[in-house]
Protein backbone atom coordinates (compact mmCIF):
# COMPACT_ATOMS: atom_id res chain seq x y z
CA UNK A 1 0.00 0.00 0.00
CA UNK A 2 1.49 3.31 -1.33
CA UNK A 3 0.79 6.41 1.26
CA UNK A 4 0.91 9.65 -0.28
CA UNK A 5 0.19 11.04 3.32
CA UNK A 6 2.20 10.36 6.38
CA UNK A 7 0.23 8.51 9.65
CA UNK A 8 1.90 6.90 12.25
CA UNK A 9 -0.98 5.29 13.39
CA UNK A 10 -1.05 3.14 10.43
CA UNK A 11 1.49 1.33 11.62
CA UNK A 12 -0.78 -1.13 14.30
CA UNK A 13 -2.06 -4.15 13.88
CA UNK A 14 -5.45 -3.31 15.15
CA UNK A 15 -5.34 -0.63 12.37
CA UNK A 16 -4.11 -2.94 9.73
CA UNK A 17 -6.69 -5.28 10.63
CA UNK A 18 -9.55 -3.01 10.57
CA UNK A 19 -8.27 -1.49 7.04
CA UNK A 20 -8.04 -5.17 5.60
CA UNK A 21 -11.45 -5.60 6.53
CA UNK A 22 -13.13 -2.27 5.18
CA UNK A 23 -14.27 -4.46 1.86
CA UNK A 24 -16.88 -6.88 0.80
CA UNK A 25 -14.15 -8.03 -1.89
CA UNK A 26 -11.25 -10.14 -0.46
CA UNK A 27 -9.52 -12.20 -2.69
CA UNK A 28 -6.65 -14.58 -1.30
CA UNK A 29 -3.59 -11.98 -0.91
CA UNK A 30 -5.62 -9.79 1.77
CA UNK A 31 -6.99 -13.22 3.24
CA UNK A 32 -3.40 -14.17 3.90
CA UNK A 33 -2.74 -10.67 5.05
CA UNK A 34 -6.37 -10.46 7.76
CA UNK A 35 -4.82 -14.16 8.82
CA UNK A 36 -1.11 -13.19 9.43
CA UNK A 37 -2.47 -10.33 11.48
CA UNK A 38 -4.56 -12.09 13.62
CA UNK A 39 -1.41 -13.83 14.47
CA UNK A 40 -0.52 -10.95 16.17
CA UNK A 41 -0.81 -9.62 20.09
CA UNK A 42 -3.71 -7.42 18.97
CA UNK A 43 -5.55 -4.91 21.65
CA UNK A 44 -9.35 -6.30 20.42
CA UNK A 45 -11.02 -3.61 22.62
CA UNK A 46 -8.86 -0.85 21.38
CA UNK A 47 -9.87 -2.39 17.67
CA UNK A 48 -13.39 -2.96 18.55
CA UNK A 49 -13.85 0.61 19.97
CA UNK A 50 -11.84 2.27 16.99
CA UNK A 51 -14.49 -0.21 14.00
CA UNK A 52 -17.30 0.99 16.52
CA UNK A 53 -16.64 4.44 16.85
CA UNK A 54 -15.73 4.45 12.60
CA UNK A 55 -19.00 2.61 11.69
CA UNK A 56 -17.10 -0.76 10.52
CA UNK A 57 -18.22 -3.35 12.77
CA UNK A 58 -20.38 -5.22 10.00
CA UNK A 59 -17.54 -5.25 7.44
CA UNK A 60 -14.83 -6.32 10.35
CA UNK A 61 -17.28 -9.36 11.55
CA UNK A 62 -18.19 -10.47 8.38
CA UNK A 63 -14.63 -10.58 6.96
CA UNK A 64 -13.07 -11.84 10.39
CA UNK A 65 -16.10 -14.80 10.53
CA UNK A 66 -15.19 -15.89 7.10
CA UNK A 67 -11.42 -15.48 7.19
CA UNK A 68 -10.43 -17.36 10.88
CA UNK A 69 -12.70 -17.02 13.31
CA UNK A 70 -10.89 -19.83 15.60
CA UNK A 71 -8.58 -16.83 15.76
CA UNK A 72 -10.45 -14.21 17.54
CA UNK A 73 -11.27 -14.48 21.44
CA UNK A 74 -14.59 -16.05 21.77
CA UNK A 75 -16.50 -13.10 23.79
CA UNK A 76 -15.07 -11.03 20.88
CA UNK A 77 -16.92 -12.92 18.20
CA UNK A 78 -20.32 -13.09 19.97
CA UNK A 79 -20.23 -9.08 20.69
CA UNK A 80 -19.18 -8.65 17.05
CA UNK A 81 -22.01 -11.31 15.85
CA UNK A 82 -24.19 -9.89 17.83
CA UNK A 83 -23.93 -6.26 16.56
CA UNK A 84 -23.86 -7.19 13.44
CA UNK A 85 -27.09 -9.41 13.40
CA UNK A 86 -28.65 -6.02 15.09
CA UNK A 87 -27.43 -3.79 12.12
CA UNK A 88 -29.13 -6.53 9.59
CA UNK A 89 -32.60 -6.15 11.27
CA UNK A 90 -32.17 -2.35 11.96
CA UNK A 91 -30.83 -2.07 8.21
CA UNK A 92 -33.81 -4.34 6.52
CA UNK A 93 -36.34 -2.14 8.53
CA UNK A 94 -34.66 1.15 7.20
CA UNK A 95 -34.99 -0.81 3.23
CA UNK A 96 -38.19 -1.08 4.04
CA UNK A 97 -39.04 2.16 4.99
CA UNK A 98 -37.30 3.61 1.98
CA UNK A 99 -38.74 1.85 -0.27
CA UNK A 100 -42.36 3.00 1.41
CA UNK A 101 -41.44 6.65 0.64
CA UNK A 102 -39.67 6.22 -3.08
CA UNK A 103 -43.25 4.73 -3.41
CA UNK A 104 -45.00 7.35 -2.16
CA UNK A 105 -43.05 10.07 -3.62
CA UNK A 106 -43.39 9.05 -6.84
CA UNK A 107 -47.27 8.29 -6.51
CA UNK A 108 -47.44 11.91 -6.21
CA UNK A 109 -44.96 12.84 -9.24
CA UNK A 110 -42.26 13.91 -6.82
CA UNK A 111 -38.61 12.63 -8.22
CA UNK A 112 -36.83 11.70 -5.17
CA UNK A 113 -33.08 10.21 -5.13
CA UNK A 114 -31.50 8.14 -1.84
CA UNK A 115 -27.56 8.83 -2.13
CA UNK A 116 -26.67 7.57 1.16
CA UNK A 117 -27.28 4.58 3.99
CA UNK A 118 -29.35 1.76 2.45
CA UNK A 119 -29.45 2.99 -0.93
CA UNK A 120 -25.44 2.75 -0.45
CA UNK A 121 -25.46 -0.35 1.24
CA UNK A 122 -27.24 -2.16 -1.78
CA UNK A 123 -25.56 -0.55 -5.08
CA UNK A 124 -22.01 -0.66 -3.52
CA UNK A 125 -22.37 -3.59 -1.02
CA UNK A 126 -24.16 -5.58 -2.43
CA UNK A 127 -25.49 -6.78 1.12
CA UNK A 128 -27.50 -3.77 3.21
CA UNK A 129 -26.05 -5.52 6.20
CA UNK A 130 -22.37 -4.89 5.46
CA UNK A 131 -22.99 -1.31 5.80
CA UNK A 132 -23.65 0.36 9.47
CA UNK A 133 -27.04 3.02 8.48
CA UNK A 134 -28.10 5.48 11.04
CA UNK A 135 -31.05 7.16 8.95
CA UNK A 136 -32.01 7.67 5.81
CA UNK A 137 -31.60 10.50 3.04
CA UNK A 138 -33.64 11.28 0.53
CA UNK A 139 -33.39 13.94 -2.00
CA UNK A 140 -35.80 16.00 -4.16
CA UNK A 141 -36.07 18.91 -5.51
CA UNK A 142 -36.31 22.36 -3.93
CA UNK A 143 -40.00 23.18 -5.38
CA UNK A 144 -41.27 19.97 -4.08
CA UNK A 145 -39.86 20.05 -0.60
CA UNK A 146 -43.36 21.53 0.67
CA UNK A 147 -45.25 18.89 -0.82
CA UNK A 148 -42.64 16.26 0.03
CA UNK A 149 -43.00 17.44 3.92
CA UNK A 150 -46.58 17.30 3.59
CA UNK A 151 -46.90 13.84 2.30
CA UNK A 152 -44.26 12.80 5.20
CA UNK A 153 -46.58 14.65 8.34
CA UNK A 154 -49.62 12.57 6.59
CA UNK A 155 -47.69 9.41 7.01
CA UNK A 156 -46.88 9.66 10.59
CA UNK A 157 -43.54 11.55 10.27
CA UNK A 158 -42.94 14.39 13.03
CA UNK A 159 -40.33 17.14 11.77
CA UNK A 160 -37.61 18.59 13.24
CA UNK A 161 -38.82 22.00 13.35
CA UNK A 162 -42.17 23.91 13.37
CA UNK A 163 -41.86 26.96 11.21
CA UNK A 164 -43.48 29.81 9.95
CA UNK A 165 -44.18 30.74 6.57
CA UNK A 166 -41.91 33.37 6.76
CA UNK A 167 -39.30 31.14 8.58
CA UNK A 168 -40.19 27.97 5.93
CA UNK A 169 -38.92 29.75 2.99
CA UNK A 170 -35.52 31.59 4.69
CA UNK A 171 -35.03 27.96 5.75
CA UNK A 172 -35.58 26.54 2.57
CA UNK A 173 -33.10 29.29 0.68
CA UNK A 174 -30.52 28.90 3.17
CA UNK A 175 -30.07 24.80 4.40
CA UNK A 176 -30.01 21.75 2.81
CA UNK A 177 -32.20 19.53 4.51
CA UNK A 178 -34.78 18.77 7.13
CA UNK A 179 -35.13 16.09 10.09
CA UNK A 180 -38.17 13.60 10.26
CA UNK A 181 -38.52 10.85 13.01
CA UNK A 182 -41.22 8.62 12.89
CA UNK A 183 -41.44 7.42 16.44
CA UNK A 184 -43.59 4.22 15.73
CA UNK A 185 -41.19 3.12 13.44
CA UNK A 186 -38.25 4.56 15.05
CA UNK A 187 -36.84 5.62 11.83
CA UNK A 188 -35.18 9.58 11.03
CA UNK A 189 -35.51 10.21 7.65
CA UNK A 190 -33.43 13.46 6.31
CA UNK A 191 -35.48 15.39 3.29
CA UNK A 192 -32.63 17.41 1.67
CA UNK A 193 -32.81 19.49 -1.16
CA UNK A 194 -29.04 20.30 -1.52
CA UNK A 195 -26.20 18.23 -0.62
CA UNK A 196 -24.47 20.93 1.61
CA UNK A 197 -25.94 24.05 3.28
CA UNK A 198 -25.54 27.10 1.51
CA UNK A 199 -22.54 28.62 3.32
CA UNK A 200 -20.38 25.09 1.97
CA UNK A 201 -20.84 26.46 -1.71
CA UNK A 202 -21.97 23.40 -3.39
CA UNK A 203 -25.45 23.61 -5.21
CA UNK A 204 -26.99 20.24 -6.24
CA UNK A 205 -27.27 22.04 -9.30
CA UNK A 206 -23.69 22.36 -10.44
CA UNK A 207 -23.81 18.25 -10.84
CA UNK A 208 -26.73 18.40 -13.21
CA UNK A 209 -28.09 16.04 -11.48
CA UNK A 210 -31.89 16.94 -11.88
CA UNK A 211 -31.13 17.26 -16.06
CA UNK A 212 -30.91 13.54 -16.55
CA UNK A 213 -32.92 11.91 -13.21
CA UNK A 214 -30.19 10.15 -12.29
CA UNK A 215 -29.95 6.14 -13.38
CA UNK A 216 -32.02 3.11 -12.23
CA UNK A 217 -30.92 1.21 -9.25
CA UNK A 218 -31.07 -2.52 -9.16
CA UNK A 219 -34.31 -2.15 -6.86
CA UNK A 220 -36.17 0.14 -9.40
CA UNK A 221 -35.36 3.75 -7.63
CA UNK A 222 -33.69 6.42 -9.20
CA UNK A 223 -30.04 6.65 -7.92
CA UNK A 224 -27.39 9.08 -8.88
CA UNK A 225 -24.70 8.30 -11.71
CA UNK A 226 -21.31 6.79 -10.26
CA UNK A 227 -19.62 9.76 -11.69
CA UNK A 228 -21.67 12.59 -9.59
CA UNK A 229 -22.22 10.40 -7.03
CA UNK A 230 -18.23 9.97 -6.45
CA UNK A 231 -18.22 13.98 -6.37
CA UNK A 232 -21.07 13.72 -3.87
CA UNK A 233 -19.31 11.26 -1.53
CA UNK A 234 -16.34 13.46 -1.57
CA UNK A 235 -18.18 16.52 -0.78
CA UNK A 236 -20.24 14.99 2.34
CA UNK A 237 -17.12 13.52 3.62
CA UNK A 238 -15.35 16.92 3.80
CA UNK A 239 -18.56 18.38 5.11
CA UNK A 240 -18.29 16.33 8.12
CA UNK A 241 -14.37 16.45 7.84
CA UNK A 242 -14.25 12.83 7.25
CA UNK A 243 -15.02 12.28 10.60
CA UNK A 244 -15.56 8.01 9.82
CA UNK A 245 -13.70 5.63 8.12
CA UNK A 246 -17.02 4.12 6.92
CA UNK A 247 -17.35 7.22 4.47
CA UNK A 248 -14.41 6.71 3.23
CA UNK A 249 -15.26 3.26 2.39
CA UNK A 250 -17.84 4.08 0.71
CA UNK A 251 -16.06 5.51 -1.87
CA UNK A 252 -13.46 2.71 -1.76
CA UNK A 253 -16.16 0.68 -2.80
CA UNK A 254 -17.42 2.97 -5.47
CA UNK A 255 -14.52 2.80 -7.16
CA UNK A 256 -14.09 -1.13 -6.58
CA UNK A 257 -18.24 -1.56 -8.21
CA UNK A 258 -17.75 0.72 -10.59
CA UNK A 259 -14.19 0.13 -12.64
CA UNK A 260 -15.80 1.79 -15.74
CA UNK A 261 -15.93 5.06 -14.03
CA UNK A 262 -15.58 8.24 -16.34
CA UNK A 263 -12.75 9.35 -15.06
CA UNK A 264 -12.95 12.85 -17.71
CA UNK A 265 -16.33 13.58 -16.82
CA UNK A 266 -15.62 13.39 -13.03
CA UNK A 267 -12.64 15.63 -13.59
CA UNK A 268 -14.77 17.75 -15.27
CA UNK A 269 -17.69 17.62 -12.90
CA UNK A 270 -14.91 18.65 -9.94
CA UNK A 271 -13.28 21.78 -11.38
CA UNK A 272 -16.78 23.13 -12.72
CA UNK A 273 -18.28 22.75 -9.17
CA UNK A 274 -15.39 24.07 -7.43
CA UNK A 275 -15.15 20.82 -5.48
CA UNK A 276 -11.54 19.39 -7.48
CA UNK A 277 -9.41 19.61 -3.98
CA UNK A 278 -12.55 17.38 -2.16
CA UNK A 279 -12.25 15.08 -4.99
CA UNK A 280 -8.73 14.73 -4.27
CA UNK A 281 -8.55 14.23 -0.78
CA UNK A 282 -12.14 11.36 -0.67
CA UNK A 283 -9.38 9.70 -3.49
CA UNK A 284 -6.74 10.44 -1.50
CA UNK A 285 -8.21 8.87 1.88
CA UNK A 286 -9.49 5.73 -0.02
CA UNK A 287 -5.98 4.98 -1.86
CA UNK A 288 -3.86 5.52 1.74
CA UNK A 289 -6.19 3.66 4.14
CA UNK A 290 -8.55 1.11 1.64
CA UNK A 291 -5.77 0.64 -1.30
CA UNK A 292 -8.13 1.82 -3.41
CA UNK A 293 -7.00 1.90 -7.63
CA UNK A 294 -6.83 5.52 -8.86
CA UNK A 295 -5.13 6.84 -12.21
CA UNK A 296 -1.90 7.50 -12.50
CA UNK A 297 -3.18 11.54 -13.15
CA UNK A 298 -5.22 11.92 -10.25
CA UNK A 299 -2.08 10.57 -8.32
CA UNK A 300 0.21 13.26 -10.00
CA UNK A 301 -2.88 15.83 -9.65
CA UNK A 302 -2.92 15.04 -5.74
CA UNK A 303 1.75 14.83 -5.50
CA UNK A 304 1.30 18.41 -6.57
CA UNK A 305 -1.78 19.93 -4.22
CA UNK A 306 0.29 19.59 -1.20
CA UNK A 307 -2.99 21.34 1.13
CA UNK A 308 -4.90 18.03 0.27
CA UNK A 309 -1.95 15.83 1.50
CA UNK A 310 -2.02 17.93 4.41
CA UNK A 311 -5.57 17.58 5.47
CA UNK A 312 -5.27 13.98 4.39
CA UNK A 313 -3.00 13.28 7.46
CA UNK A 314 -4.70 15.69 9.62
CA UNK A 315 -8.03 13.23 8.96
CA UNK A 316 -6.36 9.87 9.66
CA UNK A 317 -4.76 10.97 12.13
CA UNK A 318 -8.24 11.55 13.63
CA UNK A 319 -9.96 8.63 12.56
CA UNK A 320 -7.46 6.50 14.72
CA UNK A 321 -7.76 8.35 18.12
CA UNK A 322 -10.07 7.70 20.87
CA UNK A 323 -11.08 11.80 20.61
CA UNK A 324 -10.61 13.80 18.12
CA UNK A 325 -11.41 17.53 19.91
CA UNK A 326 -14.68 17.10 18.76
CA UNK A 327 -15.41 19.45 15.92
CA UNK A 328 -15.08 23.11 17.56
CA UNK A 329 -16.51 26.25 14.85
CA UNK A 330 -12.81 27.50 14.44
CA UNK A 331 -11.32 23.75 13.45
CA UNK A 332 -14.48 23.31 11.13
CA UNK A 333 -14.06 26.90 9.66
CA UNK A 334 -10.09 26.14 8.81
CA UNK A 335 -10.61 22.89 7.14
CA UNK A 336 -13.89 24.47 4.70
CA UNK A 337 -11.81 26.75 3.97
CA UNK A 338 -8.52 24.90 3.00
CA UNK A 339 -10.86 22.15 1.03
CA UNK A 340 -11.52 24.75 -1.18
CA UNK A 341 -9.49 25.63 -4.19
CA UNK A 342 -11.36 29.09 -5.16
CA UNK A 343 -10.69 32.41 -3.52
CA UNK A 344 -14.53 33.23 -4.42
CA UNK A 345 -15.85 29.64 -2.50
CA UNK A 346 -13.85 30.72 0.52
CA UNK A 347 -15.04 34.32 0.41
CA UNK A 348 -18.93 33.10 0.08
CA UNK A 349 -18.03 30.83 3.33
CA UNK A 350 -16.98 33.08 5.57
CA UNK A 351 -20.15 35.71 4.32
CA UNK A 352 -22.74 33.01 4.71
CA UNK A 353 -21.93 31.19 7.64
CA UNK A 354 -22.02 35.06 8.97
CA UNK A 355 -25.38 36.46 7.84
CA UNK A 356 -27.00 32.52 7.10
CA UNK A 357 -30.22 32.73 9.75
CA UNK A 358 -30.96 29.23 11.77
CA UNK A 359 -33.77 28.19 13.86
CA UNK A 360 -31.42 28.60 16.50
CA UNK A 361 -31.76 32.67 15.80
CA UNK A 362 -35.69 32.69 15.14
CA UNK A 363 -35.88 31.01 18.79
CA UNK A 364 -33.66 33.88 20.33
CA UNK A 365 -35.83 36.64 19.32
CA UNK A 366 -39.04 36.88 17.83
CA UNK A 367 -38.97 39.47 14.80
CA UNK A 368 -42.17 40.37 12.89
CA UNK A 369 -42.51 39.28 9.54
CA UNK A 370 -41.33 43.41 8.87
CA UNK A 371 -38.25 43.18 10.51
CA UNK A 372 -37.08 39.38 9.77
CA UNK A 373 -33.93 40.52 7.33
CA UNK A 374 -32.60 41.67 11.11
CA UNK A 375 -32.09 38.15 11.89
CA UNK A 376 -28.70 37.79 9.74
CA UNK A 377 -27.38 40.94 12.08
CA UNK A 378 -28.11 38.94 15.56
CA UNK A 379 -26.65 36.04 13.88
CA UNK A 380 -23.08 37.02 14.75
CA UNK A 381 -23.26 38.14 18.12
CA UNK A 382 -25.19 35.12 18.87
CA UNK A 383 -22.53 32.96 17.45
CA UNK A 384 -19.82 34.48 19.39
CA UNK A 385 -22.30 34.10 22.84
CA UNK A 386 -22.73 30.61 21.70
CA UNK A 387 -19.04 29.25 20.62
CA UNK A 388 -16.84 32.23 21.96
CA UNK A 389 -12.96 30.78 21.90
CA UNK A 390 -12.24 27.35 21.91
CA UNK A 391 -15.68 26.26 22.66
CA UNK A 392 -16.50 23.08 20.71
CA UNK A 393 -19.79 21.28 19.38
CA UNK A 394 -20.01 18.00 17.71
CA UNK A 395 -22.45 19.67 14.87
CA UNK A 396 -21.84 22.88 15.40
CA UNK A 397 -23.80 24.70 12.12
CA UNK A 398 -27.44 22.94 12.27
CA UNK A 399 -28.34 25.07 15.90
């Protein structure tokens, strides 16, 4: 395995291990390799926290169960087994429920794509229980989000939020999605309209995506094309600065399913959108720590961006310790704005973020509908009350 970044913590066995196991292919060599390894004096609950905590437990058990399981400690197997039996009947209910609203959706002419969780699980898995799913994500289009909401209230969803009108459409303009939990079912379902709020610069619409209607699953539902949805991957992982291994798998995987991929129109795709140096370091990320095949040019491409290299190690290294410093404003702020390649993207960050209104301001004060634009001047001072220096959230941008 080639690095073009530099982690020390690469170097364990428990690491090693867990990397050998972030696939559903294995052909003989990485057997050998998951087998010589569990030769080793491994730390299992160091390596069990680190697969828990990085959303690989399905992928370690099922490739440590098939490989040797005479070689892992017995109360290791049956918490792995178990866990991973859990995420089957958690993951077949969440298929289910998708399925319910694709249905739904498109009973009432709304064109709705899943990009994430089980739609992931089954195009690039190939198994929905190999992949650990928290909710699901669907996405439509911005003028059918009201309807879309609508149709979700009527079928027992609760959202996230109660809005005004007012509110509804400065909510709509400025985020990219909205929370429903279904408490009978236990299931959160994210609507989103945009992949990334408005202050990360990245418009659905720069992918095209909506031109076309993306490309038919194997199930029947629309599902982006492995080109875009590469470019997509990329740009949620650096949105939540990589903060799992399992995203990075994901697009490990992508490139694994889809061999074909057009490498010229994701190129393209990247330095149109603005999003080239996220590209680089999702590729990047799955080449160091999956051994994922890239070109020869994207390799050169990423030898001379030296920033991506940099935030590549910065992210492994933070993948492999038990905290990370959670992910504070400032340390979010610095890594937006180093993913970036364009002086204009970075410049749009640091305005919206600023002046970009959240429920979290509308509960502050209460504004008549008159005086609303006054919202993106408490904004600041409210962020500064809430965060101040060195104060850290774990999702610090959705309050």
């Amino acid at each position: 395995m080639t690095q073009l970044s530099n982690t020390s913590f690469l170097g364990r066995p428990e690491i090693k291990l867990l990397l050998c196991c972030g696939t559903t292919q294995i052909n003989k060599e990485r057997s050998e390799q998951i087998k010589s390894l569990m030769q080793k004096d491994l730390d299992w609950p160091y390596l069990l926290e680190t697969a828990s905590r990085n959303g690989l437990i399905p992928l370690l058990y099922r490739n440590l169960n098939k490989t040797g399981p005479d070689s892992v400690p017995a109360s290791i197997l049956d918490r792995l087994r178990n866990y991973f039996y859990l995420n089957v009947s958690h993951n077949l209910v969440l298929g289910e429920e998708l399925n319910s609203l694709l249905q739904l959706f498109e009973k009432h002419w709304i064109a709705a794509i899943p990009f994430k969780g089980a739609a992931l699980a089954e195009e690039l898995y190939g198994d929905i229980g190999c992949r650990e799913i928290f909710d699901l994500d669907v996405l439509v289009k911005r003028e059918d989000v009201l309807m879309g909401m609508d149709l979700m209230t009527s079928s027992g969803y609760i959202p996230q939020f109660e809005f005004t009108k007012d509110q509804m459409f400065a909510y709509l303009a400025a985020h990219n999605e909205i929370s429903f939990v279904s408490k009978e079912r236990r299931v959160i379902v994210e609507l989103q309209w945009e992949i990334a709020p408005r202050y990360f610069g990245f418009p659905v619409a720069t992918l095209g995506l909506w031109n076309h209607g993306g490309v038919r699953s194997k199930s029947g539902f629309l599902f982006p094309p492995a080109e875009e949805l590469l470019l997509m991957l990329c740009v949620h992982g650096a949105k939540d600065l990589w903060g799992q291994l399992k995203w990075i798998c994901d697009v490990a995987q992508l490139l694994r399913v889809h061999e074909d991929l057009d490498w010229k129109k994701t190129l393209e795709l990247a330095y149109d959108s603005g999003g080239r140096r996220m590209l680089l370091l999702g590729l990047l990320l799955a080449k160091d720590l999956f051994d994922a095949s890239i070109p020869e040019k994207i390799v050169k491409e990423i030898e001379f961006d030296s920033t991506a290299r940099k935030l590549a190690t910065k992210v492994e290294e933070g993948l492999f310790r038990k905290s990370n410093g959670g992910s504070g404003i400032l340390r979010s702020s610095l890594f937006y704005l180093k993913v970036r390649e364009r002086l204009r993207d970075r410049i749009r960050y640091c305005a919206d973020l600023a002046m970009t209104t959240t429920p979290g301001d509308w509960a502050l004060l209460k504004l008549p509908r008159s005086l609303f634009p006054l919202y993106s001047l408490i904004r600041p001072f409210r962020l500064i009350r809430k965060y101040g220096i060195g104060k850290r959230r774990q999702t610090p941008f959705k309050g």
